[in-house]
N, C-alpha and C. Protein backbone atom coordinates (compact mmCIF):
# COMPACT_ATOMS: atom_id res chain seq x y z
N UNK A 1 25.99 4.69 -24.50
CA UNK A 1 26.29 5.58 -23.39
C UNK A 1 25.22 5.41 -22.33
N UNK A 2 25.54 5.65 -21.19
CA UNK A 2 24.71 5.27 -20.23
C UNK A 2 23.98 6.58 -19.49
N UNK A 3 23.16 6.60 -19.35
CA UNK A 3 22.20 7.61 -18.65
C UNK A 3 22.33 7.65 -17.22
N UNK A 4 22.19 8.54 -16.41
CA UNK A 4 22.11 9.10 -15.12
C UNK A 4 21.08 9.96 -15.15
N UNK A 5 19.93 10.08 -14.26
CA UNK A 5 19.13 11.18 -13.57
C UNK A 5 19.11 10.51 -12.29
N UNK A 6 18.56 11.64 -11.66
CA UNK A 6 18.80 11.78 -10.28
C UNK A 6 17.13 12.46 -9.68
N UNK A 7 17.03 11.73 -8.65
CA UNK A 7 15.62 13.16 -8.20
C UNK A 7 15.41 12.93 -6.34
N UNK A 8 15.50 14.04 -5.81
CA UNK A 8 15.50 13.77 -4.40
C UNK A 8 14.04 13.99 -4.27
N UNK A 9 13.49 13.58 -3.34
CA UNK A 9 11.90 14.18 -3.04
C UNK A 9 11.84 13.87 -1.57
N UNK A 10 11.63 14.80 -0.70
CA UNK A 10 11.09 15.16 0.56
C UNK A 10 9.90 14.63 1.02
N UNK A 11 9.85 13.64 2.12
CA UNK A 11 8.26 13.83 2.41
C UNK A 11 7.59 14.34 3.74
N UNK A 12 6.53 14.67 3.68
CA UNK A 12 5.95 15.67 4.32
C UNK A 12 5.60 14.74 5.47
N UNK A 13 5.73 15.75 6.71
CA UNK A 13 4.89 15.67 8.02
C UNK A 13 3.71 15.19 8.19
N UNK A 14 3.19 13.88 8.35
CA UNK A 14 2.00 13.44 8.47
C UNK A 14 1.73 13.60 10.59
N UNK A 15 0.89 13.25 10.60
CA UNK A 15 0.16 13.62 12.24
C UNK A 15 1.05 12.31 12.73
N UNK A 16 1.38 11.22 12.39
CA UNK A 16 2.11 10.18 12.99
C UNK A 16 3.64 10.70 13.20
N UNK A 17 4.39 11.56 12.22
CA UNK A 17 5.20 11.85 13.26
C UNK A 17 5.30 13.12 14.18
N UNK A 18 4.14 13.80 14.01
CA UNK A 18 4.14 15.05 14.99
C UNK A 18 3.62 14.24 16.52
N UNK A 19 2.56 13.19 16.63
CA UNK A 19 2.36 12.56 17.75
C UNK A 19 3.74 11.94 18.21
N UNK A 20 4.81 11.51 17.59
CA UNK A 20 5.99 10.77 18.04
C UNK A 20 6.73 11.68 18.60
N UNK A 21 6.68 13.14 18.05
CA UNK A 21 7.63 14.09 18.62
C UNK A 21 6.69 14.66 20.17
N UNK A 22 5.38 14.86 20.11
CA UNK A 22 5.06 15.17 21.18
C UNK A 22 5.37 13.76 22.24
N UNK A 23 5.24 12.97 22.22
CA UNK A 23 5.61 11.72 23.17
C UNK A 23 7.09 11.47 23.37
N UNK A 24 7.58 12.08 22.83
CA UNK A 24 9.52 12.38 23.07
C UNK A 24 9.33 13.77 24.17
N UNK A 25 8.83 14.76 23.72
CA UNK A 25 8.89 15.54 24.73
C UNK A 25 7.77 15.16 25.97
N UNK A 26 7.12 14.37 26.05
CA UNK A 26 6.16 14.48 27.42
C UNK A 26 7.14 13.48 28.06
N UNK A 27 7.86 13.14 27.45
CA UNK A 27 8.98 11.57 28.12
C UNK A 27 10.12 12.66 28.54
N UNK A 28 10.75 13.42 27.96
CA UNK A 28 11.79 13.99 28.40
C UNK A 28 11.34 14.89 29.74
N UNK A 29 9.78 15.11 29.56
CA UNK A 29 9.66 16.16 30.79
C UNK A 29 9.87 14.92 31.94
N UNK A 30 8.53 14.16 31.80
CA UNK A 30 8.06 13.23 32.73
C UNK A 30 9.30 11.92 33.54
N UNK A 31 9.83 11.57 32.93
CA UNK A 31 10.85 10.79 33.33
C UNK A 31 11.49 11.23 34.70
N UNK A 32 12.83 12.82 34.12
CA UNK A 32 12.92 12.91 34.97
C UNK A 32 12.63 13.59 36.49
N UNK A 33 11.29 14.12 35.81
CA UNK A 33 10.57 14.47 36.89
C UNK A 33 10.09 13.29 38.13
N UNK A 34 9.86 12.24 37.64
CA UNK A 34 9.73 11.39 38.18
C UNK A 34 10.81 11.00 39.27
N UNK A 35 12.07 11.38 38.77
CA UNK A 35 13.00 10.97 39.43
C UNK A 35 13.36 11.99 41.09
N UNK A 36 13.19 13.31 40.19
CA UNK A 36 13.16 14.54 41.56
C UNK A 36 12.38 14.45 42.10
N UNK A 37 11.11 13.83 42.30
CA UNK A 37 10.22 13.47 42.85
C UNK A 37 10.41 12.70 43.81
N UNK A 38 11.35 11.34 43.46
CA UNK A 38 11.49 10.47 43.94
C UNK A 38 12.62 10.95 44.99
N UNK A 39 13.84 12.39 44.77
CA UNK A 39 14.50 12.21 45.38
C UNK A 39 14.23 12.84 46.71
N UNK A 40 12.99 14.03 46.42
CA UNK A 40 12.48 14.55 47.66
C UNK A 40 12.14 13.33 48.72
N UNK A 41 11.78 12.21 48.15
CA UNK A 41 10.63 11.31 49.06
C UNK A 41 11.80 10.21 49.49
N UNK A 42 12.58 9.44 48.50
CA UNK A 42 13.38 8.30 48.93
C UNK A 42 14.85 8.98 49.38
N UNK A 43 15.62 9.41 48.75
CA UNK A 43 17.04 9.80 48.58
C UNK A 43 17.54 10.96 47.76
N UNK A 44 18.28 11.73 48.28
CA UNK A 44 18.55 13.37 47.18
C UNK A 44 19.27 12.34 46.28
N UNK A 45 20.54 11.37 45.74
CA UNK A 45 20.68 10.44 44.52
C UNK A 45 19.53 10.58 43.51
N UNK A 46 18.35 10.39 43.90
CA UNK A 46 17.62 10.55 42.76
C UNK A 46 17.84 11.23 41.36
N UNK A 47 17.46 12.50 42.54
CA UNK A 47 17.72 13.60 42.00
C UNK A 47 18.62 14.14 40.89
N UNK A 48 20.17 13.44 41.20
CA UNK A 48 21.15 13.56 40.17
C UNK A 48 20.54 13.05 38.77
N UNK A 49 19.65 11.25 39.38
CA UNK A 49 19.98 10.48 38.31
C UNK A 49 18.97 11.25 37.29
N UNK A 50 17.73 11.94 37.51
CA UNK A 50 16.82 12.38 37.09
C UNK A 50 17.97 13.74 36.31
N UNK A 51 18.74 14.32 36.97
CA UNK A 51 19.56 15.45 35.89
C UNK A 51 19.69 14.82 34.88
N UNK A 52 20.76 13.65 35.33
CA UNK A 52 21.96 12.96 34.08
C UNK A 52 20.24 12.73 32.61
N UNK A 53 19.43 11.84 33.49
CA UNK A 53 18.46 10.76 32.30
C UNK A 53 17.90 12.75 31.65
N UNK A 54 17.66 13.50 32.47
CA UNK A 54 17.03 14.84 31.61
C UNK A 54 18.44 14.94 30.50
N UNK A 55 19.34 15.26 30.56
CA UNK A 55 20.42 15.98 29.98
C UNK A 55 20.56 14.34 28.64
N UNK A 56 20.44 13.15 28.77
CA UNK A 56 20.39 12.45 28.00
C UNK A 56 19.42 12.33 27.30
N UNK A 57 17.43 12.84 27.61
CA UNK A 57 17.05 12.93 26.81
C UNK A 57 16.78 13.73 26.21
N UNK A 58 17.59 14.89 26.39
CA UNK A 58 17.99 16.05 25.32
C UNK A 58 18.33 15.59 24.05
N UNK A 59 19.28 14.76 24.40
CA UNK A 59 19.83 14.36 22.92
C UNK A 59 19.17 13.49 22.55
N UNK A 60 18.20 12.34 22.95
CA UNK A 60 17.30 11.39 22.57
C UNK A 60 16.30 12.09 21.80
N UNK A 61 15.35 13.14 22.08
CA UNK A 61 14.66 14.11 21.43
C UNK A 61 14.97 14.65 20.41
N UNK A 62 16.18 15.28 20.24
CA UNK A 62 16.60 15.61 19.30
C UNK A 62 17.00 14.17 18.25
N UNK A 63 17.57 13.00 18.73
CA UNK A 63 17.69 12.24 17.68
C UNK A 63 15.93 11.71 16.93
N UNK A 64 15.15 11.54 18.38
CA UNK A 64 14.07 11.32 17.62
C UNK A 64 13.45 12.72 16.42
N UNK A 65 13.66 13.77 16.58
CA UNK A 65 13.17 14.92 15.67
C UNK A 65 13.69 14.66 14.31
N UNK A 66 15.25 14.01 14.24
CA UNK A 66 15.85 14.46 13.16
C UNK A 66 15.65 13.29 12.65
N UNK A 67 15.53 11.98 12.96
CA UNK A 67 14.65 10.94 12.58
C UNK A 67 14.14 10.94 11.47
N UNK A 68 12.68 12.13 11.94
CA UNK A 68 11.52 12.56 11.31
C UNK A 68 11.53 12.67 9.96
N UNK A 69 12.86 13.78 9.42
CA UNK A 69 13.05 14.22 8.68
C UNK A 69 13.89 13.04 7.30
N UNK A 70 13.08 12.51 6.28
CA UNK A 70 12.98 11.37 5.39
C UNK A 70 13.00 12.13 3.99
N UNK A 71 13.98 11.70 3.02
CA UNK A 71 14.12 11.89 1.56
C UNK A 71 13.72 10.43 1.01
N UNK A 72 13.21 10.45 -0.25
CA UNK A 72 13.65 9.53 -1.05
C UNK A 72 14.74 10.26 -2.81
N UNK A 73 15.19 9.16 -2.59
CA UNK A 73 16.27 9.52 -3.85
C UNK A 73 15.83 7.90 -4.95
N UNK A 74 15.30 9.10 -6.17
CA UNK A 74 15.00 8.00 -7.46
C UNK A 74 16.13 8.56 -8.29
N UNK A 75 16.80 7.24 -8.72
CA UNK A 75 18.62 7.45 -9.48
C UNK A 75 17.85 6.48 -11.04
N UNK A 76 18.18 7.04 -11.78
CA UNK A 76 18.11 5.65 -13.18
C UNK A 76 19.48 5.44 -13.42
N UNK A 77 19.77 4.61 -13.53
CA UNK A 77 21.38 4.09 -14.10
C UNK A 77 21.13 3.26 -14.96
N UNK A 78 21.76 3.25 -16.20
CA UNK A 78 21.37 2.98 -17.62
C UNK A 78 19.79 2.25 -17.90
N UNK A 79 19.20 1.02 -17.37
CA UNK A 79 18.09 0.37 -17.39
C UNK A 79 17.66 -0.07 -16.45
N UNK A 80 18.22 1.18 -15.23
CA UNK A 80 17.64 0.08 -13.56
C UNK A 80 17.02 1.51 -13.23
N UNK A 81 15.75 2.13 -12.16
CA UNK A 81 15.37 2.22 -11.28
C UNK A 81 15.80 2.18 -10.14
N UNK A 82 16.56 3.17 -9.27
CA UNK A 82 16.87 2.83 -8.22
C UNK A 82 16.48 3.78 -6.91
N UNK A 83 15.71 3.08 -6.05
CA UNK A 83 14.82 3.75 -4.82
C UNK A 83 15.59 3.60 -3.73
N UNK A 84 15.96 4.63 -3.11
CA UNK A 84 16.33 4.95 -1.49
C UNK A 84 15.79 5.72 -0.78
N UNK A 85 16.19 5.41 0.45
CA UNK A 85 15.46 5.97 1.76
C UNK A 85 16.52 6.72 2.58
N UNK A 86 16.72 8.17 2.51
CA UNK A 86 17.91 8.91 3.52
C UNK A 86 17.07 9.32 4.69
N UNK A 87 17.51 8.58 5.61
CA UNK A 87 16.85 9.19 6.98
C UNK A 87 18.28 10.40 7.31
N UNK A 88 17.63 11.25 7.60
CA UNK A 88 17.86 12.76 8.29
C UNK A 88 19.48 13.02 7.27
N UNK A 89 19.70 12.75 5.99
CA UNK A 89 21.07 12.97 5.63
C UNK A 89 22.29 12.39 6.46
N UNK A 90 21.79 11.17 7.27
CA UNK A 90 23.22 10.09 7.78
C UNK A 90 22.96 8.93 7.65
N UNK A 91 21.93 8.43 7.16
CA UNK A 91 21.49 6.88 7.08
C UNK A 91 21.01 7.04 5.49
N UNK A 92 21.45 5.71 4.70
CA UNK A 92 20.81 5.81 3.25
C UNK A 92 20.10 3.66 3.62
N UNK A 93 19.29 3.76 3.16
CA UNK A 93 18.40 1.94 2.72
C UNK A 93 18.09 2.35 1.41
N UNK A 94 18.70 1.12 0.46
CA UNK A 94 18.10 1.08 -0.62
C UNK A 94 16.75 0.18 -0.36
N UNK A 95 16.07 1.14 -0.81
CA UNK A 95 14.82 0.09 -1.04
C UNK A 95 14.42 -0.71 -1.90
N UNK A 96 14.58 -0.90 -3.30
CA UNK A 96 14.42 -1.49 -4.33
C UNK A 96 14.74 -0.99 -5.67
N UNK A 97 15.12 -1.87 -6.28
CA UNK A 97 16.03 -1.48 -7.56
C UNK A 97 15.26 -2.29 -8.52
N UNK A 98 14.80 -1.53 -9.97
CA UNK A 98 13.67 -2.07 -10.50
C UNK A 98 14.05 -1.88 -11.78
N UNK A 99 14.33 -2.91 -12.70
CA UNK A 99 14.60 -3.09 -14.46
C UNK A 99 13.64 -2.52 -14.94
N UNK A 100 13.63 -1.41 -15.82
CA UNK A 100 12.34 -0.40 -15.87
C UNK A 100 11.85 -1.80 -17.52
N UNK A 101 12.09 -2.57 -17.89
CA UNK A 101 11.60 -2.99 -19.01
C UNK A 101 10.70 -4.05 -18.31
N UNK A 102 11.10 -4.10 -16.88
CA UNK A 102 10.29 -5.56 -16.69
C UNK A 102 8.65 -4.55 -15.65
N UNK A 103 8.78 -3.37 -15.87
CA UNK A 103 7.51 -2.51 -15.28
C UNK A 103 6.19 -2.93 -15.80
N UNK A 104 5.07 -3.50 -15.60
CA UNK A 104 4.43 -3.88 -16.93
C UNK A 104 2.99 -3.04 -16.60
N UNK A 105 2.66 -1.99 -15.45
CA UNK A 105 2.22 -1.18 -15.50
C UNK A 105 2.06 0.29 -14.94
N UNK A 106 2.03 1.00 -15.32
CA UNK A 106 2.42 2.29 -14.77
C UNK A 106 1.29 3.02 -14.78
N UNK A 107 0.67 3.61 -13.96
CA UNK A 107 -0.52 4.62 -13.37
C UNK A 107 -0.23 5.66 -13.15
N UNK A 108 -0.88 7.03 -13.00
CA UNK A 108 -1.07 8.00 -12.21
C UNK A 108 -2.12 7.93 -11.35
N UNK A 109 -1.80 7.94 -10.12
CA UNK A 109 -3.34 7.74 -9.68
C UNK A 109 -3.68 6.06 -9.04
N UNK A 110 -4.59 6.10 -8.38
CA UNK A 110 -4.49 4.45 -7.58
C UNK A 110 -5.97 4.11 -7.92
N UNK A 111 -6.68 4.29 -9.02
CA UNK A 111 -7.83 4.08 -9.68
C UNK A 111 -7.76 2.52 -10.13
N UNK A 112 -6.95 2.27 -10.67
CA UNK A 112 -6.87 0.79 -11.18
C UNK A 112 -6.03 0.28 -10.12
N UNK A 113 -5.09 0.35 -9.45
CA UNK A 113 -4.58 -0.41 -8.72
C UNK A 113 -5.28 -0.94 -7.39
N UNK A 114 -6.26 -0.05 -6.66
CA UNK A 114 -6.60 0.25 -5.71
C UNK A 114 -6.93 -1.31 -5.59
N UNK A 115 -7.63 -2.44 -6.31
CA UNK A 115 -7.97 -3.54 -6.12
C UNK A 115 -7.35 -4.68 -6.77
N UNK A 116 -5.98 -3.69 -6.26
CA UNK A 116 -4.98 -5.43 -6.98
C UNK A 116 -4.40 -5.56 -5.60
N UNK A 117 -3.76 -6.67 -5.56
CA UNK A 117 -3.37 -7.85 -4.55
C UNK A 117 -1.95 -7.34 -4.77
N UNK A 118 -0.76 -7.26 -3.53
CA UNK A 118 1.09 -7.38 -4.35
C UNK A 118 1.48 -7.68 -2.65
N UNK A 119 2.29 -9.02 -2.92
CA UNK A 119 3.04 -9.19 -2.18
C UNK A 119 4.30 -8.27 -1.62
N UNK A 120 4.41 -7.22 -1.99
CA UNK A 120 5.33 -5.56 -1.66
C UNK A 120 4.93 -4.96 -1.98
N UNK A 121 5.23 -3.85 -1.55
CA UNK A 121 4.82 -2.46 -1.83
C UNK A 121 5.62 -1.76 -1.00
N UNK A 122 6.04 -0.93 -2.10
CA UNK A 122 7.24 0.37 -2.02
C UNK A 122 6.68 1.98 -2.02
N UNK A 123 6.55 2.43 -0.64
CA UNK A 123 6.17 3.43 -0.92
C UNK A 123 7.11 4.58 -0.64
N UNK A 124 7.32 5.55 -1.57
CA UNK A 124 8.43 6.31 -1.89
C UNK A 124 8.19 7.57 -2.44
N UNK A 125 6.89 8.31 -1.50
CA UNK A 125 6.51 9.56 -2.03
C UNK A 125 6.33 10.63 -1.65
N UNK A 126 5.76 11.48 -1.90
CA UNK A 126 6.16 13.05 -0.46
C UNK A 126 4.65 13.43 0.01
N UNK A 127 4.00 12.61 -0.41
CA UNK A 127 2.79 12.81 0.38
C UNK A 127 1.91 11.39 -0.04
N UNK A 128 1.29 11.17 0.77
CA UNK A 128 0.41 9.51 0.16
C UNK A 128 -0.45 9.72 -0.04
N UNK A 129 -1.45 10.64 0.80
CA UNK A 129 -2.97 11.05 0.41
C UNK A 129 -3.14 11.87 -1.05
N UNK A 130 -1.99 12.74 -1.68
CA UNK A 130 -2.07 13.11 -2.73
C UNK A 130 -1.94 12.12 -3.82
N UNK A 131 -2.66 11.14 -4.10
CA UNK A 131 -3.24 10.16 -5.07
C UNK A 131 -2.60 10.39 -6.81
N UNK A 132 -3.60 11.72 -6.92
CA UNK A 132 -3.10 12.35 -8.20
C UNK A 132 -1.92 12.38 -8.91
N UNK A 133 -1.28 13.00 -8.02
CA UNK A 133 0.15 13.19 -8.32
C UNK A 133 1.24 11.76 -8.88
N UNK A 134 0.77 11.27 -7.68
CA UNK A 134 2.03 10.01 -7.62
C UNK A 134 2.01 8.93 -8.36
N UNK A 135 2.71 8.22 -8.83
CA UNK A 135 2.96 7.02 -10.01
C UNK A 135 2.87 5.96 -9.41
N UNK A 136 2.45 4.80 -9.89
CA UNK A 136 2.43 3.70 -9.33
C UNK A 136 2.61 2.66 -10.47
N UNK A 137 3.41 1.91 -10.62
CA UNK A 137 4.60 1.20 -10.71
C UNK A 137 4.31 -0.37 -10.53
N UNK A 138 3.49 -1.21 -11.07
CA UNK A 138 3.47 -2.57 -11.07
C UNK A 138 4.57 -3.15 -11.61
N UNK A 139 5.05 -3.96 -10.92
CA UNK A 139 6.73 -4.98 -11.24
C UNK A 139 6.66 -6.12 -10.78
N UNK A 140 7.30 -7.35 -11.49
CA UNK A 140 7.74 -8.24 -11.18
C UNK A 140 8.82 -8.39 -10.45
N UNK A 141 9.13 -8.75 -8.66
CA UNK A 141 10.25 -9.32 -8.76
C UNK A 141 10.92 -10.76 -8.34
N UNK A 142 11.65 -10.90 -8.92
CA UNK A 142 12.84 -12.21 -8.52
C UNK A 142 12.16 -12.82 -7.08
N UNK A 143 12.44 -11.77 -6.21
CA UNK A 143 12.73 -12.20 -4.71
C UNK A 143 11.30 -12.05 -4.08
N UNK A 144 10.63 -11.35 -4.99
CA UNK A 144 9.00 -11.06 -4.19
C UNK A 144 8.05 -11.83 -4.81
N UNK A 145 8.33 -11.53 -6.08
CA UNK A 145 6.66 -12.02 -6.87
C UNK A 145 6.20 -10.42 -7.18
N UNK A 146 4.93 -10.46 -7.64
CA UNK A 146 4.09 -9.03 -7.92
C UNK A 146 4.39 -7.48 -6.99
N UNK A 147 4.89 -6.75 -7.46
CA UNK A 147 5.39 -5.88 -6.63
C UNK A 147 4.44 -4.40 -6.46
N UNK A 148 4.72 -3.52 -6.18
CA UNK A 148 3.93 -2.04 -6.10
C UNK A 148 4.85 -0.84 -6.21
N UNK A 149 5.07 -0.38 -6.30
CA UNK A 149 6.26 1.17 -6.30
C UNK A 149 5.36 2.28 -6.24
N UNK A 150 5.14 3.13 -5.29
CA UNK A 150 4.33 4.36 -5.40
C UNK A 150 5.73 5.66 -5.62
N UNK A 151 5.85 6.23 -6.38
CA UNK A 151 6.67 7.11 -6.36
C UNK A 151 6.27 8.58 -7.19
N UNK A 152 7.24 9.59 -7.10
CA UNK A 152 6.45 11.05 -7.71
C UNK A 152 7.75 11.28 -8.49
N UNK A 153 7.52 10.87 -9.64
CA UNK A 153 8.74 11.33 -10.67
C UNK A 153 8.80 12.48 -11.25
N UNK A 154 9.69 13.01 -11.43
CA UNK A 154 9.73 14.91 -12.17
C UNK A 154 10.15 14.21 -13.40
N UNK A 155 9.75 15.10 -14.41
CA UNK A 155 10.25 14.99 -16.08
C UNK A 155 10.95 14.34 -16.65
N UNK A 156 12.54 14.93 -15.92
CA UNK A 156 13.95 14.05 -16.04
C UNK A 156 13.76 12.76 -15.73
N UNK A 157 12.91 12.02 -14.70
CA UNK A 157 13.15 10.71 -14.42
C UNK A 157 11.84 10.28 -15.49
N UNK A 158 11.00 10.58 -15.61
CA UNK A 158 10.21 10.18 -16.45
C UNK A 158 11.01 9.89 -18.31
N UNK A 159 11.37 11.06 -18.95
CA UNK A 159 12.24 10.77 -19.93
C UNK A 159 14.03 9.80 -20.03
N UNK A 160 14.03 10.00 -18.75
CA UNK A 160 15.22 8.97 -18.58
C UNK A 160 14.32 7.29 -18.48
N UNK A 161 13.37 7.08 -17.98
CA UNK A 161 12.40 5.64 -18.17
C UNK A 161 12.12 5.34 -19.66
N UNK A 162 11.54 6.50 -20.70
CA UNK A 162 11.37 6.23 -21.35
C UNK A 162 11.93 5.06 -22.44
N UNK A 163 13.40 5.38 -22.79
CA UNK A 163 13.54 4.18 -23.17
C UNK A 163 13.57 2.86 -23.56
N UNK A 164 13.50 2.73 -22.31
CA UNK A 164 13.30 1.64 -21.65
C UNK A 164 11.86 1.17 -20.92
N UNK A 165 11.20 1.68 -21.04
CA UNK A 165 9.44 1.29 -20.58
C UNK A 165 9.15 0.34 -22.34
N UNK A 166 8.02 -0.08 -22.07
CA UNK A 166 7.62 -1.23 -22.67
C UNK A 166 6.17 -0.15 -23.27
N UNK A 167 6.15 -0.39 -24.71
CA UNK A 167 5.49 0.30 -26.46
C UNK A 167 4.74 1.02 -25.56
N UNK A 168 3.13 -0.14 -25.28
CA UNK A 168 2.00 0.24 -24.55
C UNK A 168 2.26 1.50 -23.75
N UNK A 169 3.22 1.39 -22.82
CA UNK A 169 3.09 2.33 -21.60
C UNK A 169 4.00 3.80 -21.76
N UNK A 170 4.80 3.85 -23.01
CA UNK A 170 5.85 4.97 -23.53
C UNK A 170 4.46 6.04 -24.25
N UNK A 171 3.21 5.29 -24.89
CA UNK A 171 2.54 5.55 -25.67
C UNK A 171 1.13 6.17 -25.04
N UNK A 172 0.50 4.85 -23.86
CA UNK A 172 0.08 6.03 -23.10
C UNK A 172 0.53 7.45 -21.87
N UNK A 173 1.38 6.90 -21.76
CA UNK A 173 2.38 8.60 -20.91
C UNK A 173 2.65 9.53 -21.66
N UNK A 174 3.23 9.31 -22.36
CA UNK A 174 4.18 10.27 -23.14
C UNK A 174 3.05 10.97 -24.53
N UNK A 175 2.50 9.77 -24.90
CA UNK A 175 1.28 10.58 -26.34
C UNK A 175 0.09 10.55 -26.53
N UNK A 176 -0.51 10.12 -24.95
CA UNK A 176 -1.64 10.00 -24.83
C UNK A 176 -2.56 9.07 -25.46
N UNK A 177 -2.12 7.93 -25.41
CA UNK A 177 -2.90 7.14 -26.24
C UNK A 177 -2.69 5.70 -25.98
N UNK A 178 -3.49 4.88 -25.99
CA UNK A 178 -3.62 3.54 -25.64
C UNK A 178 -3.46 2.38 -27.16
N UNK A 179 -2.91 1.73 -26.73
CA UNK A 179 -2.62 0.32 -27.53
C UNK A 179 -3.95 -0.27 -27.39
């Protein structure tokens, strides 16, 4: 029988996209101000075009805000790993889909990884500076070579891996103890 878990995780507001949203609004002011400006001095036309480009980047602002707003969704389906990216609940990217037997190390924490080398890296977590928390995921793949997965698994996705994770790494997660 085949297994299903599921786990959505939210990630948080870092200062990179609160600077993107303030530069959407200094653009929506400034633009068409620029334009009424222009229509006092060259032609009242301006003026319109500066309405229409304001009233269009109404909705530009708003698409950039809702942008902002990023899930990841970790799915296990019988022996795969599967990572996506939902921008604002209308766009889904899978990001990578990972054979949990071919994982060959798993961390909490970026203590040991911090000075390894990976041609990818998947980051898929609700905060990055929180270190502690988040899992990290060494993989082989096909199409990359040495891979990275940073992700924050809840319980369910952790016991749905189990299985399928490799002696060593079922043994230190799950019973505290090293091979």
């Amino acid at each position: 029988m085949e297994g299903f878990n599921e786990q959505v995780v939210k990630r948080q507001n870092r200062s990179k996209q609160l600077i993107i949203k303030i530069i959407a609004v200094f653009l929506l002011i400034a633009i068409p101000g620029i334009f009424v400006i222009l229509g006092f001095t060259l032609t009242p036309y301006m003026m319109m075009i500066g309405f229409f480009l304001f009233l269009g980047g109404i909705y530009g602002v708003w698409y950039t805000f809702s942008c902002q707003k990023v899930e990841y969704e970790y799915s296990i389906v019988s022996d795969t790993l599967h990572v996506s990216k939902v921008i604002s609940l209308r766009r889904r990217k899978q990001m990578c889909s990972v054979i949990i037997k071919d994982i060959d190390m798993l961390e909490i924490g970026d203590k040991k990884i911090r000075n390894m080398s990976f041609t990818k890296t998947y980051m898929a977590v609700a905060d990055i500076n929180n270190t502690d928390e988040n899992y990290f995921a060494v993989f082989n793949s096909q199409s990359y070579g040495k891979c990275l997965l940073a992700f924050c698994p809840n319980e369910r996705i952790l016991e749905g891996m189990r299985p399928y994770l490799k002696k060593e790494l079922v043994l230190q997660h799950f019973y505290n103890r090293s091979v």
